[in-house]
Protein backbone atom coordinates (compact mmCIF):
# COMPACT_ATOMS: atom_id res chain seq x y z
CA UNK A 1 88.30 98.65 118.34
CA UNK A 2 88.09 96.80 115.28
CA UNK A 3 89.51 93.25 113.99
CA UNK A 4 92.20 94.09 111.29
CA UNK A 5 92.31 91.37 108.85
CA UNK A 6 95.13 91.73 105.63
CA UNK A 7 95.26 90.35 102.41
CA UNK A 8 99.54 89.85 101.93
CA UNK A 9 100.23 88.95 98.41
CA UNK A 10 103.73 90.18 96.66
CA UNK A 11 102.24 92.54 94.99
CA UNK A 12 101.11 94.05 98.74
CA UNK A 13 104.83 93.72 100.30
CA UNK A 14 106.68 95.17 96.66
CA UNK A 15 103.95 98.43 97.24
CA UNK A 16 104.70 98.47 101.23
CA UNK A 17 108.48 98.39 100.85
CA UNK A 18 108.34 100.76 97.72
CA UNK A 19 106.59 103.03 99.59
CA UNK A 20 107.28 103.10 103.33
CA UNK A 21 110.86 100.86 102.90
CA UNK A 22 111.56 97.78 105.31
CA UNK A 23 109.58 99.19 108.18
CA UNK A 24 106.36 99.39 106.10
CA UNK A 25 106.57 95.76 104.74
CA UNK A 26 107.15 94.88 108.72
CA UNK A 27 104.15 96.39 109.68
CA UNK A 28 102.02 94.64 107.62
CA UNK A 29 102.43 92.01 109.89
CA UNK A 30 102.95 93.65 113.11
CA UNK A 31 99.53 96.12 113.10
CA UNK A 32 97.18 93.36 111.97
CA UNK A 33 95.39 90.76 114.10
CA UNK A 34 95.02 88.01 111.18
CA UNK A 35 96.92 87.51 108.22
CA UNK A 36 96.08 85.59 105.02
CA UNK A 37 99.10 85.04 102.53
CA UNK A 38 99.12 84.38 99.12
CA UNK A 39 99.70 80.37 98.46
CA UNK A 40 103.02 79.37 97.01
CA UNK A 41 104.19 82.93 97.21
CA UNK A 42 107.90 82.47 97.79
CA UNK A 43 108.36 86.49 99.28
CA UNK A 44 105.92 86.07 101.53
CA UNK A 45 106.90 82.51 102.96
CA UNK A 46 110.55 84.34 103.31
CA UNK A 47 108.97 87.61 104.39
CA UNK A 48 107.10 85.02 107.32
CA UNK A 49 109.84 83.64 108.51
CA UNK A 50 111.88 86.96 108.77
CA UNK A 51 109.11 88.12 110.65
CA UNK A 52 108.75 84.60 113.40
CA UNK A 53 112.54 85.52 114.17
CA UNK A 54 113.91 85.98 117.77
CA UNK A 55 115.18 88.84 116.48
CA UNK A 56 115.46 92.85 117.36
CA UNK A 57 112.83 94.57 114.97
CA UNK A 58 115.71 96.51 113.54
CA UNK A 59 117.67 93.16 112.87
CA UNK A 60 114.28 92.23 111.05
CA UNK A 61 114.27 95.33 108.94
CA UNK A 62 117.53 95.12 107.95
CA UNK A 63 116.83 91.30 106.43
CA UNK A 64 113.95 93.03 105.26
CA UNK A 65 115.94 95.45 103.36
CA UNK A 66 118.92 93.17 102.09
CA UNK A 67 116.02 90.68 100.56
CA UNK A 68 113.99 93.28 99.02
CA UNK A 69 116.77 95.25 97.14
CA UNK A 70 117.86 92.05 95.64
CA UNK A 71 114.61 91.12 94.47
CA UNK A 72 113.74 94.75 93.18
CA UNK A 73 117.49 94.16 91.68
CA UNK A 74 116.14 91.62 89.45
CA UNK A 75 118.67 89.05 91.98
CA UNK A 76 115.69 86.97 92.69
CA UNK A 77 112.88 85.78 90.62
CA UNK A 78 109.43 87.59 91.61
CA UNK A 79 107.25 84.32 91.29
C-alpha cells in the first residue's frame, strides 16, 4: 500500500472534469489520502466545500456538474 498524496490546482480539476466529467473531479479527492490545494484558488475552495457536504455522492456530482459547465461556459471567472 502506498500513501497517495495530490497536487489539486484548477488546472488539475478543469483536466479531471474534461476528461472523466463530475465523477473524475470527485475522485480526486475521494482516492487520495492527503490533499494540497492551490492557495487562493477560488474552484478549488468551492470544489472543497462541495466535497465536506453531508451529501449523497451523486448529489455531490451533480453540484459538481452544474459549477463546472458554468465555469467552462465562460459564467464564472477561472482565477
Amino acid at each position: 500500500m502506498g500513501f497517495h498524496k495530490r497536487y489539486i490546482s484548477k488546472q488539475v480539476i478543469i483536466s479531471a472534469f474534461k476528461e472523466n466529467g463530475a465523477e473524475g473531479v470527485s475522485d480526486l479527492y475521494i482516492k487520495s489520502d492527503a490533499i494540497n490545494v492551490e492557495p487562493n484558488s477560488p474552484i478549488c475552495k468551492y470544489i472543497i466545500k462541495i466535497m465536506y457536504l453531508d451529501e449523497t455522492l451523486e448529489y455531490k456530482h451533480h453540484l459538481i456538474n452544474v459549477y463546472m459547465m458554468q465555469l467552462l461556459e465562460g459564467l464564472y471567472p477561472l482565477k
